[in-house]
C-alpha atoms as a PDB file:
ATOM      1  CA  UNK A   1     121.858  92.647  85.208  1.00  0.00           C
ATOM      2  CA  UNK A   2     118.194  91.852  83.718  1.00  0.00           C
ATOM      3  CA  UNK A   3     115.631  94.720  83.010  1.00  0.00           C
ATOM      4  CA  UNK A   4     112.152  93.888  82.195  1.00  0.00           C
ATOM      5  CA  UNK A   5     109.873  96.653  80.320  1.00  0.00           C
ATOM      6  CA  UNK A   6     105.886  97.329  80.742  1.00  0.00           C
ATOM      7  CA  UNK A   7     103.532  99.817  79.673  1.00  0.00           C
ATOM      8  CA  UNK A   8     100.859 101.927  80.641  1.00  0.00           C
ATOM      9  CA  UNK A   9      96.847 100.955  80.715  1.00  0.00           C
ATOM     10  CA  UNK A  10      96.392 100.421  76.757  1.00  0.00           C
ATOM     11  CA  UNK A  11      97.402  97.578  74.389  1.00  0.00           C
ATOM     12  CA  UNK A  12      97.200  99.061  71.473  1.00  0.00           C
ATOM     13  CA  UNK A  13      98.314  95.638  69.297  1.00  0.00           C
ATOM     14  CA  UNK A  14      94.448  93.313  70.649  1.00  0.00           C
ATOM     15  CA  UNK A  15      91.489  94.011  69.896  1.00  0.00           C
ATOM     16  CA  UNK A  16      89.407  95.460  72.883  1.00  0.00           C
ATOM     17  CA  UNK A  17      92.939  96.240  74.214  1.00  0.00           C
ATOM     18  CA  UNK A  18      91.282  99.839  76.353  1.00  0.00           C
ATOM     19  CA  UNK A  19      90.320  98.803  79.936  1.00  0.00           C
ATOM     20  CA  UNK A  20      89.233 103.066  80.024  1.00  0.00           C
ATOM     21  CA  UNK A  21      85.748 103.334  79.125  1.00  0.00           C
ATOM     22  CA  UNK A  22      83.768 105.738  81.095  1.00  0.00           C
ATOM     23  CA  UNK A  23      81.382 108.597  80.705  1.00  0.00           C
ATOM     24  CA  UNK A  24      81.698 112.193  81.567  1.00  0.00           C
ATOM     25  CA  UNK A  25      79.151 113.208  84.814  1.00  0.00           C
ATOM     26  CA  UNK A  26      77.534 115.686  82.114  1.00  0.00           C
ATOM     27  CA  UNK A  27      76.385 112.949  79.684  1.00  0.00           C
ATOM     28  CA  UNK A  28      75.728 110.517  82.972  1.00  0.00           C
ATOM     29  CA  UNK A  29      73.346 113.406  84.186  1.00  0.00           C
ATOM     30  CA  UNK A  30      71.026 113.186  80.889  1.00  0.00           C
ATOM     31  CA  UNK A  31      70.205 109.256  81.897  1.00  0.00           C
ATOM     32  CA  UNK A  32      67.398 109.097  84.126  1.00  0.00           C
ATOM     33  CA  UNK A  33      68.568 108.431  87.969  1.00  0.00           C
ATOM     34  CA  UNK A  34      67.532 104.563  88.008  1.00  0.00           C
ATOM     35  CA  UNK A  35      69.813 103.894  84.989  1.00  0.00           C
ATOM     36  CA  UNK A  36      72.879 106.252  85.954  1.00  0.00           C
ATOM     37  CA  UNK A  37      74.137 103.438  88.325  1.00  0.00           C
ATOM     38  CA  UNK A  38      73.244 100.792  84.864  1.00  0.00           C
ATOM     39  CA  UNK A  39      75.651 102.610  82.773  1.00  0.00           C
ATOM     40  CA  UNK A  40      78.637 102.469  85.154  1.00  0.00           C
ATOM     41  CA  UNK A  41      78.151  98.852  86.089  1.00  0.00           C
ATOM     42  CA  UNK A  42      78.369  98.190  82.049  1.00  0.00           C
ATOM     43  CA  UNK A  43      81.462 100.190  81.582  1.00  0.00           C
ATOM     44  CA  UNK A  44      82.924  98.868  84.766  1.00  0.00           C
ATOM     45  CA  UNK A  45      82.335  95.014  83.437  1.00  0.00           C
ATOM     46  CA  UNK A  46      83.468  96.149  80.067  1.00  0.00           C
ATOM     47  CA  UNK A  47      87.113  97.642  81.608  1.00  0.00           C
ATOM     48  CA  UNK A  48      87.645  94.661  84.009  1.00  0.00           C
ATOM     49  CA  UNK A  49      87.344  92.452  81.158  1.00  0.00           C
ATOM     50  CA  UNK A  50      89.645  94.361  79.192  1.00  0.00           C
ATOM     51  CA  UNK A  51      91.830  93.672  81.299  1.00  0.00           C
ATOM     52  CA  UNK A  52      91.934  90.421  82.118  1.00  0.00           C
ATOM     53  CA  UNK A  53      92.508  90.613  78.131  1.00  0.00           C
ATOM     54  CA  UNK A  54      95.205  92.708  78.557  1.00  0.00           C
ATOM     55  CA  UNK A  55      97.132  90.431  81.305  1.00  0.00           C
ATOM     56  CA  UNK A  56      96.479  87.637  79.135  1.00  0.00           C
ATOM     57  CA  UNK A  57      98.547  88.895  76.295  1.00  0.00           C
ATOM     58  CA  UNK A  58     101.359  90.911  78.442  1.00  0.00           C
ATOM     59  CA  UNK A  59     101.871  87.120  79.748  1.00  0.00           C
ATOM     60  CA  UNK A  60     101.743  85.200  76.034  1.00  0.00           C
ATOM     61  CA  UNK A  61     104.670  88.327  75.251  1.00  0.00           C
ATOM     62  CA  UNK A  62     106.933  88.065  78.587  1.00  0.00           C
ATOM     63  CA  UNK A  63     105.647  91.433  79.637  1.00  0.00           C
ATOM     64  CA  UNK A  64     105.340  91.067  83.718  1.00  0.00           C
ATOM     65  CA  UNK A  65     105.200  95.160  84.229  1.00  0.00           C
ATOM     66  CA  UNK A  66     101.587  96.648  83.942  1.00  0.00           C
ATOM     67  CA  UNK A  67      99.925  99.907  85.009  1.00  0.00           C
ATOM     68  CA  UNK A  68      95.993  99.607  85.503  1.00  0.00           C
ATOM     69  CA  UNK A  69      94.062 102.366  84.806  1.00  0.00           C
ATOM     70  CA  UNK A  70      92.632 104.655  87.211  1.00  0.00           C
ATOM     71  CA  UNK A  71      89.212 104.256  85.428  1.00  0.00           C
ATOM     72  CA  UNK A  72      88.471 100.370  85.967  1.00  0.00           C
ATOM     73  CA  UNK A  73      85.536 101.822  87.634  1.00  0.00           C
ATOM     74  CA  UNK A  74      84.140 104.889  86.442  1.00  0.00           C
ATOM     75  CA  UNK A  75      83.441 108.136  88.765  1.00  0.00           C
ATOM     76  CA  UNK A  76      84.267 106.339  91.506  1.00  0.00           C
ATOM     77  CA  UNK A  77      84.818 109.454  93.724  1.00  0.00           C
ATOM     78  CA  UNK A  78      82.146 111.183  92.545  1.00  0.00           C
ATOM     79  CA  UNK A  79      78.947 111.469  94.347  1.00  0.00           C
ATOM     80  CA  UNK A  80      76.778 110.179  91.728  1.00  0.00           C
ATOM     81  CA  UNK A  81      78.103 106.829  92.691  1.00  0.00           C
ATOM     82  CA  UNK A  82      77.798 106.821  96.141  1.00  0.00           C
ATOM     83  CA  UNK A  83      76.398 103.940  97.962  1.00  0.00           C
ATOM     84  CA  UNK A  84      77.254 102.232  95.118  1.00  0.00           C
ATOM     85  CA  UNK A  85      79.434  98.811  96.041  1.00  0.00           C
ATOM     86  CA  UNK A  86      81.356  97.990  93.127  1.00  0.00           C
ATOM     87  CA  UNK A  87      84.055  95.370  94.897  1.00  0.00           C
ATOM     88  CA  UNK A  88      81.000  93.339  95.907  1.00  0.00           C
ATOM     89  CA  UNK A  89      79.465  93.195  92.447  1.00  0.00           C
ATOM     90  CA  UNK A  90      82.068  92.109  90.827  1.00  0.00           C
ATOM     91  CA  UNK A  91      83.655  90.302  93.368  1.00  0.00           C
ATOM     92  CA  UNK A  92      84.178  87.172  90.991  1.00  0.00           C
ATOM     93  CA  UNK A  93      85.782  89.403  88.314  1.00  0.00           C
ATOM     94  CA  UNK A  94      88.066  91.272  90.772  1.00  0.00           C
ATOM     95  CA  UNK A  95      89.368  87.956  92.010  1.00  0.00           C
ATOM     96  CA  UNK A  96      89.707  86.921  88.705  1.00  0.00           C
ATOM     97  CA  UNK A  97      92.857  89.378  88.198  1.00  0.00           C
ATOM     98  CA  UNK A  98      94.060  89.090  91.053  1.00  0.00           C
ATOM     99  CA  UNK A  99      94.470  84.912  90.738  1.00  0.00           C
ATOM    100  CA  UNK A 100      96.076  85.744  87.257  1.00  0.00           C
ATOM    101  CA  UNK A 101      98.340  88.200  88.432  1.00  0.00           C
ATOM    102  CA  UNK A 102      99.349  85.935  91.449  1.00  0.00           C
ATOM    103  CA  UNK A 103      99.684  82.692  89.148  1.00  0.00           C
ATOM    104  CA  UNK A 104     101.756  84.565  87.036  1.00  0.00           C
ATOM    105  CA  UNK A 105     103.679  87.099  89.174  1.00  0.00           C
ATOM    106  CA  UNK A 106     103.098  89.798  87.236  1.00  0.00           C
ATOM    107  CA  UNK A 107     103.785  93.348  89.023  1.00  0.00           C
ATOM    108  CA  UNK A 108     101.077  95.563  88.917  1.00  0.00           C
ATOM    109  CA  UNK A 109     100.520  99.191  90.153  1.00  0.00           C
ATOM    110  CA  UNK A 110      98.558 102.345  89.466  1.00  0.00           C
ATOM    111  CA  UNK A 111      99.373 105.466  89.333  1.00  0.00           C
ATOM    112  CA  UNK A 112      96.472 108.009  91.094  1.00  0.00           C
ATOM    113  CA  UNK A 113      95.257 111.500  89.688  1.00  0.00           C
ATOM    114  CA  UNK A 114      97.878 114.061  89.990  1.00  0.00           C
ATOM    115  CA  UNK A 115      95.630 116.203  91.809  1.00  0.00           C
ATOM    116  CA  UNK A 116      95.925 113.351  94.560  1.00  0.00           C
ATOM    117  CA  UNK A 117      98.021 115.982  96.775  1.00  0.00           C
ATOM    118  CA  UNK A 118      98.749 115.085 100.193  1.00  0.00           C
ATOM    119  CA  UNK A 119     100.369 117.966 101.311  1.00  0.00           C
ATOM    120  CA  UNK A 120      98.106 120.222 100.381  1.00  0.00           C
ATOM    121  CA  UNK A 121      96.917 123.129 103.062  1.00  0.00           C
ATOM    122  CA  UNK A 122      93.621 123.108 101.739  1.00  0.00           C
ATOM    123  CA  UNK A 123      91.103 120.426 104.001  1.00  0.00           C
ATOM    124  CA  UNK A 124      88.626 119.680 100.987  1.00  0.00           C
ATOM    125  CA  UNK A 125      92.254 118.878  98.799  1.00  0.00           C
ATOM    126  CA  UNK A 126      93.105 116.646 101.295  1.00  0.00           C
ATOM    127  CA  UNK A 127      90.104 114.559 101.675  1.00  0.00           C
ATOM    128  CA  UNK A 128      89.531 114.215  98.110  1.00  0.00           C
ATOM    129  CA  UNK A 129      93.233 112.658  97.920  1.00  0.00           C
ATOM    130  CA  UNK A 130      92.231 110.531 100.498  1.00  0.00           C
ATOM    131  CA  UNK A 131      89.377 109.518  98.954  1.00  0.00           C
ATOM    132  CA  UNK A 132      91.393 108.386  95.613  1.00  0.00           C
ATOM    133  CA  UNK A 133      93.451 106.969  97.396  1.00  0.00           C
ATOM    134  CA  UNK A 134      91.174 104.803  99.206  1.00  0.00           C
ATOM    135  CA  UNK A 135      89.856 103.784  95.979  1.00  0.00           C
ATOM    136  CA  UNK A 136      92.762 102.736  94.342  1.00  0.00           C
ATOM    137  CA  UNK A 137      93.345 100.629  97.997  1.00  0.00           C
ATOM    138  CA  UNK A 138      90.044  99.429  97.404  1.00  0.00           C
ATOM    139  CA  UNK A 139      91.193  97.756  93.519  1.00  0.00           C
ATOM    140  CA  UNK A 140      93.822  95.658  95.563  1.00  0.00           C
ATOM    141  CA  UNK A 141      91.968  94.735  98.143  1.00  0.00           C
ATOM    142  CA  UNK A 142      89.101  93.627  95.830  1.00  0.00           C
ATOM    143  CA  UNK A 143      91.607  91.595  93.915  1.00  0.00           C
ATOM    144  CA  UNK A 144      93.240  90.287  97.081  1.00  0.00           C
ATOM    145  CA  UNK A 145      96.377  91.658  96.506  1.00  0.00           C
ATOM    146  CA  UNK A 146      98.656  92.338  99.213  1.00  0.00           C
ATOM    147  CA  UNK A 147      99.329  95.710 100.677  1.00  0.00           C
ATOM    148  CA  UNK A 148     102.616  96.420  98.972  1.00  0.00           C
ATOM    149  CA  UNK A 149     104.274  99.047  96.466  1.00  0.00           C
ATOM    150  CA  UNK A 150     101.921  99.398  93.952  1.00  0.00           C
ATOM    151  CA  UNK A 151     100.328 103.205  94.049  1.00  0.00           C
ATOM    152  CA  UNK A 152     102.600 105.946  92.429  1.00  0.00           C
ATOM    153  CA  UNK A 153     102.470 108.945  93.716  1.00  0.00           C
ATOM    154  CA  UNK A 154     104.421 112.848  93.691  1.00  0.00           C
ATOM    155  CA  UNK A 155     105.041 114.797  96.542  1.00  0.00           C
ATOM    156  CA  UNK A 156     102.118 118.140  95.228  1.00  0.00           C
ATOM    157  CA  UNK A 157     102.091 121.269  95.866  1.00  0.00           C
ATOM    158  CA  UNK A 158     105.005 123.956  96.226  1.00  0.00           C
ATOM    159  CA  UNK A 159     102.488 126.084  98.303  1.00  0.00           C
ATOM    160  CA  UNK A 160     104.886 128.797  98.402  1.00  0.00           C
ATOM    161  CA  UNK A 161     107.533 127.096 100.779  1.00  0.00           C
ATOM    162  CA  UNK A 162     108.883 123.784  99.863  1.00  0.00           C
ATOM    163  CA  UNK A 163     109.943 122.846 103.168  1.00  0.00           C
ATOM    164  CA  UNK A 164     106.520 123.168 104.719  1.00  0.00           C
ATOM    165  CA  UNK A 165     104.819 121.761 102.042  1.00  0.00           C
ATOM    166  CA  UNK A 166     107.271 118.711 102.964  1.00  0.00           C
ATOM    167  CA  UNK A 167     107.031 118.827 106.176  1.00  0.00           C
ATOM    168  CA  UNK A 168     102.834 118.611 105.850  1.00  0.00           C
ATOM    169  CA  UNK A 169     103.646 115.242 103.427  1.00  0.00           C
ATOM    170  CA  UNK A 170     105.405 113.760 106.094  1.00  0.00           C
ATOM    171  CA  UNK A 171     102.793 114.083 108.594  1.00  0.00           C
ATOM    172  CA  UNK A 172      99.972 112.894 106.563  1.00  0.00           C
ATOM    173  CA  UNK A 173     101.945 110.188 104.816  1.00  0.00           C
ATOM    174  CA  UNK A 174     102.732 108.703 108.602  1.00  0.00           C
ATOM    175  CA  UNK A 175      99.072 108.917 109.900  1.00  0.00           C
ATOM    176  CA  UNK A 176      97.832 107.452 106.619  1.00  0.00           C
ATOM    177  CA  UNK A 177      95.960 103.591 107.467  1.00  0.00           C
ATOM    178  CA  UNK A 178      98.589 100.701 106.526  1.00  0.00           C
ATOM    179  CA  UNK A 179      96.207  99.887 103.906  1.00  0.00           C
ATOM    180  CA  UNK A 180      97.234 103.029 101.623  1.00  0.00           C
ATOM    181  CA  UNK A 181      99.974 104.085 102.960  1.00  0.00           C
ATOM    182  CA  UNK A 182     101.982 100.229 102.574  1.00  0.00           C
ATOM    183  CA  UNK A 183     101.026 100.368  98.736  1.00  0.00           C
ATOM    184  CA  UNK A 184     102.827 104.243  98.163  1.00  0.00           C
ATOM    185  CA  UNK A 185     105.524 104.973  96.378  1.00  0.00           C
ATOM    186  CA  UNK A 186     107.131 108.023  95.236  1.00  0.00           C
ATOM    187  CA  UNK A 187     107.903 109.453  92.140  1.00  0.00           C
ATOM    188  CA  UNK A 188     109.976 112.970  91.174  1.00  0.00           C
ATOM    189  CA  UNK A 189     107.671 115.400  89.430  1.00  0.00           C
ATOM    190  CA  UNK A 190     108.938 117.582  86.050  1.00  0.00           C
ATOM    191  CA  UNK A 191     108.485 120.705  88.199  1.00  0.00           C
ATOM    192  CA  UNK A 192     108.444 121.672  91.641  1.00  0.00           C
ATOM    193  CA  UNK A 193     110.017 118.261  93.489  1.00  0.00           C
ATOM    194  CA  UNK A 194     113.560 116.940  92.252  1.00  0.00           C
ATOM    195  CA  UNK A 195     114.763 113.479  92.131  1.00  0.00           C
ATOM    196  CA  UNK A 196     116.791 114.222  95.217  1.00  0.00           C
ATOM    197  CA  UNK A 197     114.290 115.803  97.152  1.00  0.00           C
ATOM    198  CA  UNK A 198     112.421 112.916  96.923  1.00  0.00           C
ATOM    199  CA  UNK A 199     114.973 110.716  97.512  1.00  0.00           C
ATOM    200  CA  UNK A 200     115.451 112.575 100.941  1.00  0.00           C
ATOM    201  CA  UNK A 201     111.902 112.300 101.650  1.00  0.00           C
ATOM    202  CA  UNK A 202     111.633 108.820 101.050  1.00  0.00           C
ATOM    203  CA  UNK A 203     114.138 107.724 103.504  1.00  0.00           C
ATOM    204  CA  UNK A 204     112.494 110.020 105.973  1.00  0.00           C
ATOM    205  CA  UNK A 205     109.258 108.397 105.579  1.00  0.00           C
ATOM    206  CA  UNK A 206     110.590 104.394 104.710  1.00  0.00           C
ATOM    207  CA  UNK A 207     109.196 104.646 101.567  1.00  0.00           C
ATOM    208  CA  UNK A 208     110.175 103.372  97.467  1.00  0.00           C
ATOM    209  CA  UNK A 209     111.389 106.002  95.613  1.00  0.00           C
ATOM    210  CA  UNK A 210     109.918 105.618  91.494  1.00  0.00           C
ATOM    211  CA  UNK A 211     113.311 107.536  89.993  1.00  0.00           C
ATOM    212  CA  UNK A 212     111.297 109.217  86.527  1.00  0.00           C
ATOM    213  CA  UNK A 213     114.406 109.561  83.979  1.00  0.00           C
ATOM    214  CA  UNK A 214     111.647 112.164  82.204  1.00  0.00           C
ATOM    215  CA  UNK A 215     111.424 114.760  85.213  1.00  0.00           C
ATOM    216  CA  UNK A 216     114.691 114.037  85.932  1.00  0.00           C
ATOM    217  CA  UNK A 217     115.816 115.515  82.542  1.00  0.00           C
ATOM    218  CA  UNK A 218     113.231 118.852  83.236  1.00  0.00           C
ATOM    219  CA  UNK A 219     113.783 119.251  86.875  1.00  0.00           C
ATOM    220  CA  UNK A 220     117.425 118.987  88.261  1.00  0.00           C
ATOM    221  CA  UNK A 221     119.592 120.987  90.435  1.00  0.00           C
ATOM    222  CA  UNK A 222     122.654 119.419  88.644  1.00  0.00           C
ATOM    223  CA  UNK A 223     122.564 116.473  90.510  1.00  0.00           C
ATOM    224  CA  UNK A 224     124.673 113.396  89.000  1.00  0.00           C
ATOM    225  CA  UNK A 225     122.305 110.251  88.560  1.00  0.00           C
ATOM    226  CA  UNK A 226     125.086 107.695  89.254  1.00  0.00           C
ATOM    227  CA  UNK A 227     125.323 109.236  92.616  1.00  0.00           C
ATOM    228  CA  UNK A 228     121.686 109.333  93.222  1.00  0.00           C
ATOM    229  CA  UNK A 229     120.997 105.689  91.397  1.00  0.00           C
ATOM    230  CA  UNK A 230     122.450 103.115  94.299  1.00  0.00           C
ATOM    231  CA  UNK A 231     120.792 105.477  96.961  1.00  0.00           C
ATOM    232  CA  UNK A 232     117.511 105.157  95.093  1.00  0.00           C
ATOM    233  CA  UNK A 233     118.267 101.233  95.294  1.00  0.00           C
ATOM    234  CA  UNK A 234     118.187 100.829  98.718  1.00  0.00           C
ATOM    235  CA  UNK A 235     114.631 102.587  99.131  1.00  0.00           C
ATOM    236  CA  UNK A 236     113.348  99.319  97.585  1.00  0.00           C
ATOM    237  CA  UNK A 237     115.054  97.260 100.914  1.00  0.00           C
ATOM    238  CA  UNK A 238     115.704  94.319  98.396  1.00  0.00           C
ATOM    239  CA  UNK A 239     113.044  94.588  96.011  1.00  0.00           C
ATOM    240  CA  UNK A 240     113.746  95.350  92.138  1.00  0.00           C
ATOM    241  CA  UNK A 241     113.317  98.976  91.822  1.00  0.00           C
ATOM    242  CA  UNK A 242     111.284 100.520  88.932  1.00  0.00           C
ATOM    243  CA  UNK A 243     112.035 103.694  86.757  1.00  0.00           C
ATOM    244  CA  UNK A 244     109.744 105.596  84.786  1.00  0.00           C
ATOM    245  CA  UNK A 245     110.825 106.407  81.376  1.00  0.00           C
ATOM    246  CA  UNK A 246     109.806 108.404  78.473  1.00  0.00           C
ATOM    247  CA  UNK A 247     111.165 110.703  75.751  1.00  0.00           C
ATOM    248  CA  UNK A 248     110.015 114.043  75.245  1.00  0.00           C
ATOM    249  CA  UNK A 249     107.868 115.113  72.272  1.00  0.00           C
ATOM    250  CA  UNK A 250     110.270 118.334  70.879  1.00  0.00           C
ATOM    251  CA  UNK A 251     112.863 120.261  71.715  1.00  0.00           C
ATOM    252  CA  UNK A 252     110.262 122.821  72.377  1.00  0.00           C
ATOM    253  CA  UNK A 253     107.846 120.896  73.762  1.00  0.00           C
ATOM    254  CA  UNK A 254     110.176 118.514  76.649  1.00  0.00           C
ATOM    255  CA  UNK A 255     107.679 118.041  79.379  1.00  0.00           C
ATOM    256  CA  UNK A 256     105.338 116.262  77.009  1.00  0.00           C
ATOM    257  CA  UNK A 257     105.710 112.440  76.341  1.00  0.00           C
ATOM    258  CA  UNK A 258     106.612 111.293  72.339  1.00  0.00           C
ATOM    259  CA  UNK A 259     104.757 108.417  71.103  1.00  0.00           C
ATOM    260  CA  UNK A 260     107.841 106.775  71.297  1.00  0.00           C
ATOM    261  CA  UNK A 261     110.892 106.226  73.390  1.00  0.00           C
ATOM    262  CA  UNK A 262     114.372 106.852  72.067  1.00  0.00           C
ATOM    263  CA  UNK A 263     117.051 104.837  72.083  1.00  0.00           C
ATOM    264  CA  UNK A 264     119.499 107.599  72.060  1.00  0.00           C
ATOM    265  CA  UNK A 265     117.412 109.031  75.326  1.00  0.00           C
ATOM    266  CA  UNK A 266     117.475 105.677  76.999  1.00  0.00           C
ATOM    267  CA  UNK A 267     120.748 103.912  76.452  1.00  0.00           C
ATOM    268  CA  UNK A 268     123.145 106.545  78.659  1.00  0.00           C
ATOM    269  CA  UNK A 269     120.945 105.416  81.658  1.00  0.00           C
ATOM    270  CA  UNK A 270     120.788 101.890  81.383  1.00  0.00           C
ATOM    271  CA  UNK A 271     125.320 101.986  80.614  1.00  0.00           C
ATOM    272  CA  UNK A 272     124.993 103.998  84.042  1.00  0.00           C
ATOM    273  CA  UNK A 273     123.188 101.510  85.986  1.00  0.00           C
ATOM    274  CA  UNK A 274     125.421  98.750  84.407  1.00  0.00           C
ATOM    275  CA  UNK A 275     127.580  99.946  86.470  1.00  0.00           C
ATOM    276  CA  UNK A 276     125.553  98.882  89.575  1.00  0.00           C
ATOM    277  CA  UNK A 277     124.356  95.959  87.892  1.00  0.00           C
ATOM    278  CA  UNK A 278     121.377  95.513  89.875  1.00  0.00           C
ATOM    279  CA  UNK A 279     117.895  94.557  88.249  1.00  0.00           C
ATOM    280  CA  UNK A 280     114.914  96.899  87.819  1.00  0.00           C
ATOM    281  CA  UNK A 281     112.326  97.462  85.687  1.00  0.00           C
ATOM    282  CA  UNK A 282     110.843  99.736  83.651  1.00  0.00           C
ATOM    283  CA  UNK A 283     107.606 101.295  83.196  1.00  0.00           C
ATOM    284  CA  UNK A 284     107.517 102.671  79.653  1.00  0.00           C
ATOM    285  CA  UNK A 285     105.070 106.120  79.466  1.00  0.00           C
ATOM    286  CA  UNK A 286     104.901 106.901  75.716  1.00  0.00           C
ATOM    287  CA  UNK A 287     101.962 107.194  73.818  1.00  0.00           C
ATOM    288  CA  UNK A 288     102.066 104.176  71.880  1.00  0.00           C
ATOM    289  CA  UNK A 289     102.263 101.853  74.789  1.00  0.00           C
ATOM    290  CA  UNK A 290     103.082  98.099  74.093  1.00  0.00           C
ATOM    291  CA  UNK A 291     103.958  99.571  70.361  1.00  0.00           C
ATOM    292  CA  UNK A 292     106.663 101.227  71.656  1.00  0.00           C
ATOM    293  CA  UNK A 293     107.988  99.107  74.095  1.00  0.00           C
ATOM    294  CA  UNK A 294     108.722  96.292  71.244  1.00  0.00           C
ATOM    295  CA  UNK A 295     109.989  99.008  69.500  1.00  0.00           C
ATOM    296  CA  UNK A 296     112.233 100.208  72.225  1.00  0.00           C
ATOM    297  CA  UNK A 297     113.429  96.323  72.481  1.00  0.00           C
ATOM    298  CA  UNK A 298     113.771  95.509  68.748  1.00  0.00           C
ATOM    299  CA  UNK A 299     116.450  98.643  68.673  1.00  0.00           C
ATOM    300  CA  UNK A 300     117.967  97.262  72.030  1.00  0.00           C
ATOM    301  CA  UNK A 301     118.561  93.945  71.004  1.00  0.00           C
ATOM    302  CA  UNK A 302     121.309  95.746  68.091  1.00  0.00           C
ATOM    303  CA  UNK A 303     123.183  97.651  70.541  1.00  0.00           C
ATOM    304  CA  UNK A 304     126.803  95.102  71.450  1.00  0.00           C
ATOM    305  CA  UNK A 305     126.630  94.268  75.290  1.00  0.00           C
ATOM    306  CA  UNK A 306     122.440  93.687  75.276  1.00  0.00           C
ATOM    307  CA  UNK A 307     120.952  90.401  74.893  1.00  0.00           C
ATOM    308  CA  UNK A 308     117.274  90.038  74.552  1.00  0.00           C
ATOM    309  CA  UNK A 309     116.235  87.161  76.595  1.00  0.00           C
ATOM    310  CA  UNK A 310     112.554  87.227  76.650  1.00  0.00           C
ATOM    311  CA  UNK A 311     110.516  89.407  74.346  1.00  0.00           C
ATOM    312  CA  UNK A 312     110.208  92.364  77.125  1.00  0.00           C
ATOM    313  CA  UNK A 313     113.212  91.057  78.906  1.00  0.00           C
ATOM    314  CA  UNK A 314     116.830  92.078  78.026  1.00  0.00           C
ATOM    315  CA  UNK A 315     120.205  90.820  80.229  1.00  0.00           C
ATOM    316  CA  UNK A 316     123.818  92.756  80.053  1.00  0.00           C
END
């Protein structure tokens, strides 16, 4: 069984390693209107470069897992860019990724704002969520990437009554253009939606299921991972699945994410999916990023049974 290991957005050991520059709409609103539109296209140019960087390195260090930032362009969504038509302006940079990313088969996803709620009640929630989501469509599509699992997403809302508020996912999920709805996949939250309701809801709609070891932890009914694991498996139809992992901060603080990831917190997982032995990968969400993802594998590589065989891959 191999498991590769990314991180999230940041490479904390380059310099220029931050692909998140951006400005708040306050601070934009101070700039006169003709050079509002000046600022984002620097920061923009700035972030895409960054992470070109960033792929650059993961590659030189056997890291093929990477989350982009929802930032690459900044306010986006908001109004005070509107009209503007970022893919087009930096169409050469955009493709630039994309080629590396395709030369190198590197897997690459996003994960949208978790106000993004689809099954919301509210009309105004519901188009803004489509609107980020049509953005983060947009990325791919600008880097020519095909429409395939790459946007993580959780279910939203309680709204009072779970099974309405999954009942309204379901319906806008299904009417949502291939374009978005193709590149979903679905992750259990710390609160409100457990790992197996939305392992349920995933094989309602056809869709990957992003198992978060994290939430798991906070937000359980009981429910035996071992059981749930080789179900979660087959909502990938073939493809290596991907976990989310991170450790929490404190004992009083367990919904936050440490800096690092703990051996202790990871290893009863990955002897539990041994037992499947079939591949995944890891997307590591701890606040020191690439730092603690070596660090994770330099402790890995002690434990009898692991053998690291790239320097973000390990085989048992």
């Amino acid at each position: 069984m191999q498991v590769r290991f990314g991180y999230v957005a940041i490479a904390l050991n380059i310099a220029h390693g931050s692909p998140n520059k951006t400005v708040t709409v306050k601070n934009l609103e101070k700039i006169p209107d003709a050079e509002r539109i000046n600022k984002l296209r620097r920061l923009t140019h700035e972030n895409l470069s960054n992470t070109l960087r960033i792929l650059r390195y993961n590659y030189a260090h056997d890291i093929a897992l990477y989350r982009l930032t929802s930032k690459l362009v900044p306010l986006a969504t908001h109004p005070i860019a509107s009209g503007w038509n970022y893919q087009d302006e930096f169409a050469a940079e955009w493709q630039a990724i994309g080629d590396y990313i395709k030369r190198y088969n590197l897997r690459i996803s996003a994960h949208p704002d978790h106000f993004t709620l689809l099954n919301s009640p509210k009309t105004e929630v519901l188009s803004a969520a489509l609107q980020d989501l049509n953005y983060h469509a947009s990325m791919f599509e600008a880097m020519r990437l095909p429409a395939e699992p790459q946007l993580v997403i959780h279910v939203g809302g309680l709204y009072k009554e779970k099974e309405a508020a999954l009942a309204r996912f379901i319906t806008q999920f299904n009417e949502l253009p291939d374009r978005i709805r193709l590149r979903l996949m679905l992750e259990n939250d710390d609160k409100i939606y457990t790992a197996a309701d939305v392992l349920k809801l995933c094989q309602t709609v056809g869709c990957p299921m992003v198992l978060d070891i994290h939430h798991h932890t906070c937000n359980n009914d009981g429910e035996n991972l071992a059981e749930l694991w080789p179900a979660i498996i087959k909502t990938w139809n073939g493809a290596i699945p991907k976990i989310h992992f991170s450790s929490p901060k404190s004992s009083t603080q367990i919904r936050n994410h440490a800096d690092n990831v703990s051996l202790s917190d990871f290893l009863p997982f990955l002897l539990l999916a041994k037992e499947v032995q079939q591949d995944f990968d890891v997307m590591i969400e701890a606040k020191n990023k690439d730092q603690a993802l070596f660090s994770l594998l330099d402790e890995l590589e002690q434990v009898p049974g692991i053998r690291r065989i790239a320097q973000a891959v390990i085989k048992l």
